[in-house]
PDB file of N, CA and C in Angstrom:
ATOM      1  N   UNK A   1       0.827  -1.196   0.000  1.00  0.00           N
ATOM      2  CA  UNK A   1       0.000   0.000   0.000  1.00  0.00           C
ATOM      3  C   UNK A   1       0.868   1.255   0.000  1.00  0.00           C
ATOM      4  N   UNK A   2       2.083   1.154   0.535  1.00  0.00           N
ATOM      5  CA  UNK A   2       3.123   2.185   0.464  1.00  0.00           C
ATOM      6  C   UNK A   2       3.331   2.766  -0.751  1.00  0.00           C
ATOM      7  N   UNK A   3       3.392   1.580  -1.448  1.00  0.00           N
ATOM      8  CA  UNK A   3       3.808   2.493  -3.101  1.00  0.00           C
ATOM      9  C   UNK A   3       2.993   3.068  -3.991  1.00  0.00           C
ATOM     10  N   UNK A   4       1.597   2.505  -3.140  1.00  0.00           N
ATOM     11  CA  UNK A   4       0.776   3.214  -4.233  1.00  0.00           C
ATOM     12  C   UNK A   4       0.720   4.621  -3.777  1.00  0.00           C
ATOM     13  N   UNK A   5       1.011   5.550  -2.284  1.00  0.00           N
ATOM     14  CA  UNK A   5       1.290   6.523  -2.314  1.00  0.00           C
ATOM     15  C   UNK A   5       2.504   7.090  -2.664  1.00  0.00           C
ATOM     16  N   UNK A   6       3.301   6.001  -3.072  1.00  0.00           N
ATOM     17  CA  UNK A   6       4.415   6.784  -3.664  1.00  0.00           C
ATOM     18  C   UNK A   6       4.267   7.125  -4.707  1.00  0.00           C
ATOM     19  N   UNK A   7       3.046   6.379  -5.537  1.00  0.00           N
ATOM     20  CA  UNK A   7       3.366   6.663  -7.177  1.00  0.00           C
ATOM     21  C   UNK A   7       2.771   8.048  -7.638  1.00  0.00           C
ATOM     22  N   UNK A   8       3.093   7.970  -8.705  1.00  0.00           N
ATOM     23  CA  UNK A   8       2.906   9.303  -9.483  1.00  0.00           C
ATOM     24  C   UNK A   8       1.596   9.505 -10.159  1.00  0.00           C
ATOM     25  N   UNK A   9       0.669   8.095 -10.308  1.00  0.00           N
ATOM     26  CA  UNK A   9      -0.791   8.083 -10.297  1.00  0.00           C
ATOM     27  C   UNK A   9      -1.275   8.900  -9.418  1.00  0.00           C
ATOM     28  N   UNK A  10      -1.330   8.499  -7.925  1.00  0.00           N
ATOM     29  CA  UNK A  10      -1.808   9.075  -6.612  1.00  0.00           C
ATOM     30  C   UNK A  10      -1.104  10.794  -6.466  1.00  0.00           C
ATOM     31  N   UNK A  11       0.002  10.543  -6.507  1.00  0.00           N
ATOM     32  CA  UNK A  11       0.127  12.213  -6.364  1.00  0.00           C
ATOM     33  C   UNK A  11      -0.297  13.522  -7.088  1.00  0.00           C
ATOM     34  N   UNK A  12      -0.568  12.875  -8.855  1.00  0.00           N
ATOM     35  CA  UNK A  12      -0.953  13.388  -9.434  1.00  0.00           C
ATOM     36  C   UNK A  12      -2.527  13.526  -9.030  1.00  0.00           C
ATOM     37  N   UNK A  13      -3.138  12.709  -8.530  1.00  0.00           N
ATOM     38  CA  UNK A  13      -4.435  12.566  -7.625  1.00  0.00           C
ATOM     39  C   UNK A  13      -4.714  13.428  -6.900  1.00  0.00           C
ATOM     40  N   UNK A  14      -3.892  13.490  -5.717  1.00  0.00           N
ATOM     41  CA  UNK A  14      -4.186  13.967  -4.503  1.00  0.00           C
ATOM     42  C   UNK A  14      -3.875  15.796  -4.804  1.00  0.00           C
ATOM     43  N   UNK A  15      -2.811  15.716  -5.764  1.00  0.00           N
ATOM     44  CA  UNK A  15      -3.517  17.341  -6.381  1.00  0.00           C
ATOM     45  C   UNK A  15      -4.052  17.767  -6.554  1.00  0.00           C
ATOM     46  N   UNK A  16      -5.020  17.244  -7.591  1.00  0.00           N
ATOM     47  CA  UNK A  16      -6.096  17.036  -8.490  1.00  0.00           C
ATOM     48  C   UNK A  16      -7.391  17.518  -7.553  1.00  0.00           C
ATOM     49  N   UNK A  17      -7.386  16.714  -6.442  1.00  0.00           N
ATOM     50  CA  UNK A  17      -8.307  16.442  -5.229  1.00  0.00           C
ATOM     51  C   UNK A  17      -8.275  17.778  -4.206  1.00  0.00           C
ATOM     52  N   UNK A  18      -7.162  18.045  -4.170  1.00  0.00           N
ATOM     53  CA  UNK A  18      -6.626  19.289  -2.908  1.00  0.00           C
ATOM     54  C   UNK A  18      -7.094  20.751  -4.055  1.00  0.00           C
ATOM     55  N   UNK A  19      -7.207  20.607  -5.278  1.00  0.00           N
ATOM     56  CA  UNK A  19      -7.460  21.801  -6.185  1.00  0.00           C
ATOM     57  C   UNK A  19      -8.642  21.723  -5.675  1.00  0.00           C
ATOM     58  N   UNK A  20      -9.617  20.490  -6.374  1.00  0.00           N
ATOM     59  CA  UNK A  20     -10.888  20.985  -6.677  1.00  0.00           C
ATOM     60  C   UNK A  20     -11.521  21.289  -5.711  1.00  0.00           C
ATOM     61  N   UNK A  21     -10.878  20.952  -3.941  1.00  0.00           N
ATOM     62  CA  UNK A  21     -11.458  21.423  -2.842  1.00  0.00           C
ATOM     63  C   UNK A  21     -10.938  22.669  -2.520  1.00  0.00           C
ATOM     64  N   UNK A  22     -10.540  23.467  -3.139  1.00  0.00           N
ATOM     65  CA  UNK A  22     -10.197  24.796  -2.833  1.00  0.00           C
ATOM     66  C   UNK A  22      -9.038  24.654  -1.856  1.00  0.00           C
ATOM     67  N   UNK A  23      -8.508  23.404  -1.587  1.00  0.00           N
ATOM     68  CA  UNK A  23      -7.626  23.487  -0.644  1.00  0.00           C
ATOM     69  C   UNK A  23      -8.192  23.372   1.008  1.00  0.00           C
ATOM     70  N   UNK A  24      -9.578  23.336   1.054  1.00  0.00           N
ATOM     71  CA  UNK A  24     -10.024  23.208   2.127  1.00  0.00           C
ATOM     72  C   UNK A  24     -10.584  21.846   2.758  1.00  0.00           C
ATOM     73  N   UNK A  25     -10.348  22.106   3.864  1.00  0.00           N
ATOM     74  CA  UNK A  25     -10.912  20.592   5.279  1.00  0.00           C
ATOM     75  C   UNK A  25     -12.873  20.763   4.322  1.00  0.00           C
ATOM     76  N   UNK A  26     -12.967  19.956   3.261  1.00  0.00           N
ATOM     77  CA  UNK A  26     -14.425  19.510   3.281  1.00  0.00           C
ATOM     78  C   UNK A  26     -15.387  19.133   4.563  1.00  0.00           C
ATOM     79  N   UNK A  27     -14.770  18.443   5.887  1.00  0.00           N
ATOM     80  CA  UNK A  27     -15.714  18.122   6.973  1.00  0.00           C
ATOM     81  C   UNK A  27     -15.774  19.851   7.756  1.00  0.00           C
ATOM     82  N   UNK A  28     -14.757  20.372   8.006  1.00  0.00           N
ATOM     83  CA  UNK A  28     -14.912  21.509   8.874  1.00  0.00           C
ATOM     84  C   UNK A  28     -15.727  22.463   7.767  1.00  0.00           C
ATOM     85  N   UNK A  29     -15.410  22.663   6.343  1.00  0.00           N
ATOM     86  CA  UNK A  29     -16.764  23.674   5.711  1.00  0.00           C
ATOM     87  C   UNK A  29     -17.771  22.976   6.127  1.00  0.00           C
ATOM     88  N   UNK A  30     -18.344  22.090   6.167  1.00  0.00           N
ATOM     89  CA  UNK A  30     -19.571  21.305   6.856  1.00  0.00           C
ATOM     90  C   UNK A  30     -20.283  22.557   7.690  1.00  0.00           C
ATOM     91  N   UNK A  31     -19.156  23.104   8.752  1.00  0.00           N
ATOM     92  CA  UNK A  31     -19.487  23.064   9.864  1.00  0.00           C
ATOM     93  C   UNK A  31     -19.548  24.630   9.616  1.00  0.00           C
ATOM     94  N   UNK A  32     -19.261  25.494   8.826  1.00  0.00           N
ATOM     95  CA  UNK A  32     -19.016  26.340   8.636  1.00  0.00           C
ATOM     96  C   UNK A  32     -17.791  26.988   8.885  1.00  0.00           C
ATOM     97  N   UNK A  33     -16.553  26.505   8.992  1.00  0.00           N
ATOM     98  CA  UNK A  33     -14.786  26.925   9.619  1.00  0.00           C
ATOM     99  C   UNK A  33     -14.578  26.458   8.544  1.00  0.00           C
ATOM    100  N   UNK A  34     -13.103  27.738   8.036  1.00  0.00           N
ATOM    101  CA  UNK A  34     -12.306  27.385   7.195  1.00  0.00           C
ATOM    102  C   UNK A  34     -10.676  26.711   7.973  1.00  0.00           C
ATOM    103  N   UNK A  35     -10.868  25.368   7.185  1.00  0.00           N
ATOM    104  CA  UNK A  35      -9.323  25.077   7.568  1.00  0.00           C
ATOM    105  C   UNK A  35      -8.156  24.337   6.664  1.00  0.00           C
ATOM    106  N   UNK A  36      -7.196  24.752   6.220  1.00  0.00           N
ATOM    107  CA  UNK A  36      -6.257  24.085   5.243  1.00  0.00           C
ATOM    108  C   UNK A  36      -6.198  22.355   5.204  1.00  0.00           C
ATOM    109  N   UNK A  37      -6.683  21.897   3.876  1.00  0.00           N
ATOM    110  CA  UNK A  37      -6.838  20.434   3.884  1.00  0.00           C
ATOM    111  C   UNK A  37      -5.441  20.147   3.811  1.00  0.00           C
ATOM    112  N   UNK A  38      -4.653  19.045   4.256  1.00  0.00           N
ATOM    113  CA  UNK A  38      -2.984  18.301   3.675  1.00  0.00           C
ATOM    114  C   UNK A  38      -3.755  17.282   3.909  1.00  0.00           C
ATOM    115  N   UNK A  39      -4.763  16.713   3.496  1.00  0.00           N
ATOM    116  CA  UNK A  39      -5.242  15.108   3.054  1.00  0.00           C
ATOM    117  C   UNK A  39      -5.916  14.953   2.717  1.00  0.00           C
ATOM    118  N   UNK A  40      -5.540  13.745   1.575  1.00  0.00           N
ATOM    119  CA  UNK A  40      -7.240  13.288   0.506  1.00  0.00           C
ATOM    120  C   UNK A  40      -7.327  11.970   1.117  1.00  0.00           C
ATOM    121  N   UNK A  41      -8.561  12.286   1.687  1.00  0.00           N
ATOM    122  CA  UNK A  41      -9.019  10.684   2.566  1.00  0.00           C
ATOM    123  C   UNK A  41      -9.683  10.173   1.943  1.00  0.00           C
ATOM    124  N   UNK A  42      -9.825   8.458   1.496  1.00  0.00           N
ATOM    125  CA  UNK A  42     -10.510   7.854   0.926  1.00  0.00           C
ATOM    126  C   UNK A  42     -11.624   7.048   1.834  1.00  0.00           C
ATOM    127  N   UNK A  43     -13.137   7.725   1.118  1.00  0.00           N
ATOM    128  CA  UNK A  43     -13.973   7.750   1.666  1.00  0.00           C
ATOM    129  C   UNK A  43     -14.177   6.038   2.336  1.00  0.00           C
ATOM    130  N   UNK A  44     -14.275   5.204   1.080  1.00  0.00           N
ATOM    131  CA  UNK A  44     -14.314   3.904   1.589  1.00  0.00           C
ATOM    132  C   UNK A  44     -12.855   3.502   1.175  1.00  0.00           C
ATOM    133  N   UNK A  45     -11.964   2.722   2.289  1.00  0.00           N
ATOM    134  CA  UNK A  45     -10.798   2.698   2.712  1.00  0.00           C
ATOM    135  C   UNK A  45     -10.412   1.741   1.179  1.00  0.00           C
ATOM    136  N   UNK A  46      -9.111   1.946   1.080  1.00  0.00           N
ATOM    137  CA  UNK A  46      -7.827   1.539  -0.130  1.00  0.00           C
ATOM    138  C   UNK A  46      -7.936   0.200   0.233  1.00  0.00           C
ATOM    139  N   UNK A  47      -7.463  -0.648   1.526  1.00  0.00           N
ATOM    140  CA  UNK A  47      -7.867  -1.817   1.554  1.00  0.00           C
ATOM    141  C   UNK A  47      -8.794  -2.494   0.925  1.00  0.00           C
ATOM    142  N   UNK A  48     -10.121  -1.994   1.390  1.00  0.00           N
ATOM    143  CA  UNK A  48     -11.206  -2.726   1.467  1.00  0.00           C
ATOM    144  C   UNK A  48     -11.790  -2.502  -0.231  1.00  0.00           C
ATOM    145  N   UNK A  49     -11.803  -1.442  -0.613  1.00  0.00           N
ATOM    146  CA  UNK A  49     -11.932  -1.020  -1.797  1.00  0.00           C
ATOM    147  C   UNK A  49     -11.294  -0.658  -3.207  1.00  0.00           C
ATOM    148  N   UNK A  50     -10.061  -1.257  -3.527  1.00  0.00           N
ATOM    149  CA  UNK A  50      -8.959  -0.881  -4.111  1.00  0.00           C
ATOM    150  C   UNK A  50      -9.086  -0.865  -5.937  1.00  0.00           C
ATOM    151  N   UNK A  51     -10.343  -0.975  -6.049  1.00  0.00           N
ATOM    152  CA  UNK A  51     -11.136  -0.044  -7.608  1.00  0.00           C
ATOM    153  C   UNK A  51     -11.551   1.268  -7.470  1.00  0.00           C
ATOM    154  N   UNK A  52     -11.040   1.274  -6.744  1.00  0.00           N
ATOM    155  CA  UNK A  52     -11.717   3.360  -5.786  1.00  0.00           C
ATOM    156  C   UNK A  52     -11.074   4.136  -5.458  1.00  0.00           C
ATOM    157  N   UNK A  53      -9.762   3.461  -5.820  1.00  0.00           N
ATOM    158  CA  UNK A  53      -8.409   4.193  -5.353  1.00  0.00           C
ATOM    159  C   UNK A  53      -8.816   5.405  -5.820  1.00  0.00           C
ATOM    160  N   UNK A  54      -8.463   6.080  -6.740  1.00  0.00           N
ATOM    161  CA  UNK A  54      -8.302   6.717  -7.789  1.00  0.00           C
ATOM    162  C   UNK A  54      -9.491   7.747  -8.395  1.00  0.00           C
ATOM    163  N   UNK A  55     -10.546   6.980  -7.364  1.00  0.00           N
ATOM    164  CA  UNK A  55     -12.319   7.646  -7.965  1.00  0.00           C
ATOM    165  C   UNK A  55     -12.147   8.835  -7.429  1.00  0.00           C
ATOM    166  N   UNK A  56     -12.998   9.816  -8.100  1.00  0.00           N
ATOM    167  CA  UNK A  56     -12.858  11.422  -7.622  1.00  0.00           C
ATOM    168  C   UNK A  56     -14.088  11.456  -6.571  1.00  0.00           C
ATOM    169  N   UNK A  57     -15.355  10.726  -6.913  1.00  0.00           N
ATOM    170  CA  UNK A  57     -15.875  10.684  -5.909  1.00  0.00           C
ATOM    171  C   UNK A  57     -15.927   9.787  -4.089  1.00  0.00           C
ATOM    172  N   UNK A  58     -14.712   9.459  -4.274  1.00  0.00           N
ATOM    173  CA  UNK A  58     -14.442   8.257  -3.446  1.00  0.00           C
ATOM    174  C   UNK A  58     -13.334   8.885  -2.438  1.00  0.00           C
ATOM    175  N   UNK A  59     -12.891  10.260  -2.607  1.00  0.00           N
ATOM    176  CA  UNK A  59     -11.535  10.943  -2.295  1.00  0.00           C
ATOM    177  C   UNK A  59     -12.498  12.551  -1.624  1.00  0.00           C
ATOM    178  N   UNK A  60     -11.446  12.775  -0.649  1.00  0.00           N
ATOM    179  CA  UNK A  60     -12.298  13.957  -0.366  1.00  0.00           C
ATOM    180  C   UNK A  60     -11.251  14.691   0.668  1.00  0.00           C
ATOM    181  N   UNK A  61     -10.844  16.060   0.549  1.00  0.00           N
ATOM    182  CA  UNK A  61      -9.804  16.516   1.343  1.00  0.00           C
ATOM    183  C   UNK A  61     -10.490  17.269   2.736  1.00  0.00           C
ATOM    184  N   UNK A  62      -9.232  16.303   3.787  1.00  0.00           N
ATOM    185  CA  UNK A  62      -8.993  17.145   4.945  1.00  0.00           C
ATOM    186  C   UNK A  62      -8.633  17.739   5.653  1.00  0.00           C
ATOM    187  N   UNK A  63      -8.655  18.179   6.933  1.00  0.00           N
ATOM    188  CA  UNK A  63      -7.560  18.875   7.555  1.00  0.00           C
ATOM    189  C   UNK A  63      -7.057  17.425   8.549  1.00  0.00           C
ATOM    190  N   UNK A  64      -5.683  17.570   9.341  1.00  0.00           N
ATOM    191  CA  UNK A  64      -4.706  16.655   9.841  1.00  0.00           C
ATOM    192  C   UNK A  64      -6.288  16.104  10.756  1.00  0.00           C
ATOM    193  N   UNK A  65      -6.614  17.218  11.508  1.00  0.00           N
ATOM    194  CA  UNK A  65      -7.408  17.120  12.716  1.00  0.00           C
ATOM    195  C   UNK A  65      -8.443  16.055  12.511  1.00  0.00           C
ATOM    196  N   UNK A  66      -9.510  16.256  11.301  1.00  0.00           N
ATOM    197  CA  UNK A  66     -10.315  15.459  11.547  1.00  0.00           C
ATOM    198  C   UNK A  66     -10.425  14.090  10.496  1.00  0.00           C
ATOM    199  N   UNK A  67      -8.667  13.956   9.646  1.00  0.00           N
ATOM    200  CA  UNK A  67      -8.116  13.105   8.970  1.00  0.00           C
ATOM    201  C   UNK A  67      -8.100  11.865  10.219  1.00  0.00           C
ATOM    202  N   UNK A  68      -7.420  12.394  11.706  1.00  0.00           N
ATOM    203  CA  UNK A  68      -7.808  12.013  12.543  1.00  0.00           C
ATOM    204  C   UNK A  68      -8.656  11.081  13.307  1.00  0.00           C
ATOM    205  N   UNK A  69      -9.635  11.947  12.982  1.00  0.00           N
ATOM    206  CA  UNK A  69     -10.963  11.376  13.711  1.00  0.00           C
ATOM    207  C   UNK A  69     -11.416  10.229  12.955  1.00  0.00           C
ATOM    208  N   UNK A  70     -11.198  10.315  11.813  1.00  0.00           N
ATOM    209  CA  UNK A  70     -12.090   9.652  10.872  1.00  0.00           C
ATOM    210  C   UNK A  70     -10.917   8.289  10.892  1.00  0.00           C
ATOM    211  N   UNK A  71     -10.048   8.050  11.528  1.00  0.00           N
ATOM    212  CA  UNK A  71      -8.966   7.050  11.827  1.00  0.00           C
ATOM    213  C   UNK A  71      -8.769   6.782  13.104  1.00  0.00           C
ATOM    214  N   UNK A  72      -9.788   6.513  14.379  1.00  0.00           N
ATOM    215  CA  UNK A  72      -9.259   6.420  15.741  1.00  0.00           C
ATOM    216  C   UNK A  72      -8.799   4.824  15.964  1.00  0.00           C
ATOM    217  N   UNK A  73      -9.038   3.866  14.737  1.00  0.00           N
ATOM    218  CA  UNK A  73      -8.564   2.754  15.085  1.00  0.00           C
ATOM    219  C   UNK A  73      -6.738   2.829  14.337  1.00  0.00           C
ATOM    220  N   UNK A  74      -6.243   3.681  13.499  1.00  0.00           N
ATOM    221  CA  UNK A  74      -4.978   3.821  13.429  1.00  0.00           C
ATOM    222  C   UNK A  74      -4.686   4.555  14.079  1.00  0.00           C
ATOM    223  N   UNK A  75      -4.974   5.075  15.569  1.00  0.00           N
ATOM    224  CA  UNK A  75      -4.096   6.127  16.426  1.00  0.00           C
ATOM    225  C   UNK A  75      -4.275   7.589  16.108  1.00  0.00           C
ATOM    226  N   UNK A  76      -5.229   8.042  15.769  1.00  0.00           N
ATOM    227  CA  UNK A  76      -5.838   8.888  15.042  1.00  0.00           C
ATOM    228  C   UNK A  76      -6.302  10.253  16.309  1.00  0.00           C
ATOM    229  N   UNK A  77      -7.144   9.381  17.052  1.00  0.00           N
ATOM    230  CA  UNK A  77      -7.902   9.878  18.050  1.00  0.00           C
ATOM    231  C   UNK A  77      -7.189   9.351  19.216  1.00  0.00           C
ATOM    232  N   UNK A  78      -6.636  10.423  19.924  1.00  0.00           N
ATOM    233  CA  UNK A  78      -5.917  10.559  21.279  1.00  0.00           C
ATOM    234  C   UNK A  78      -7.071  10.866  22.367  1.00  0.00           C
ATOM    235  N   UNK A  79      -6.508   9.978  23.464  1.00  0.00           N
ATOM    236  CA  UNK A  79      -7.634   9.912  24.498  1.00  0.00           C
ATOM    237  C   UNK A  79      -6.775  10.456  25.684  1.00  0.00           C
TER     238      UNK A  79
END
């Protein structure tokens, strides 16, 4: 799974993804707060779903914080 973020498919992706969100945390506009996305989280996980890698609707940028949340079984969410 490492390399597929290494490759040049995905990065060219996660550009792609961080543009068309204006660069913004999609869950915090939710909420009405602006906050700088550095992640395209895949909605239904790369594991489980790995024809979706790549889907534009399947990708969605966040901020670190609630990249986080949406991961408390990888250490995500500090207690």
């Amino acid at each position: 799974m490492d390399s597929f973020y290494q490759s040049k498919k995905w990065k060219h992706k996660r550009r792609a993804i961080l543009r068309r969100d204006g660069y913004r945390c999609q869950i915090c506009k939710r909420f009405g707060k602006w906050c700088p996305a550095v992640t395209v989280h895949h909605i239904k996980e790369l594991e489980d779903y790995p024809e979706l890698a790549l889907d534009d609707h399947n990708l969605i940028s966040v901020c670190q914080s609630c990249h986080n949340r949406l991961h408390p079984d990888k250490g995500g969410a500090r207690r």
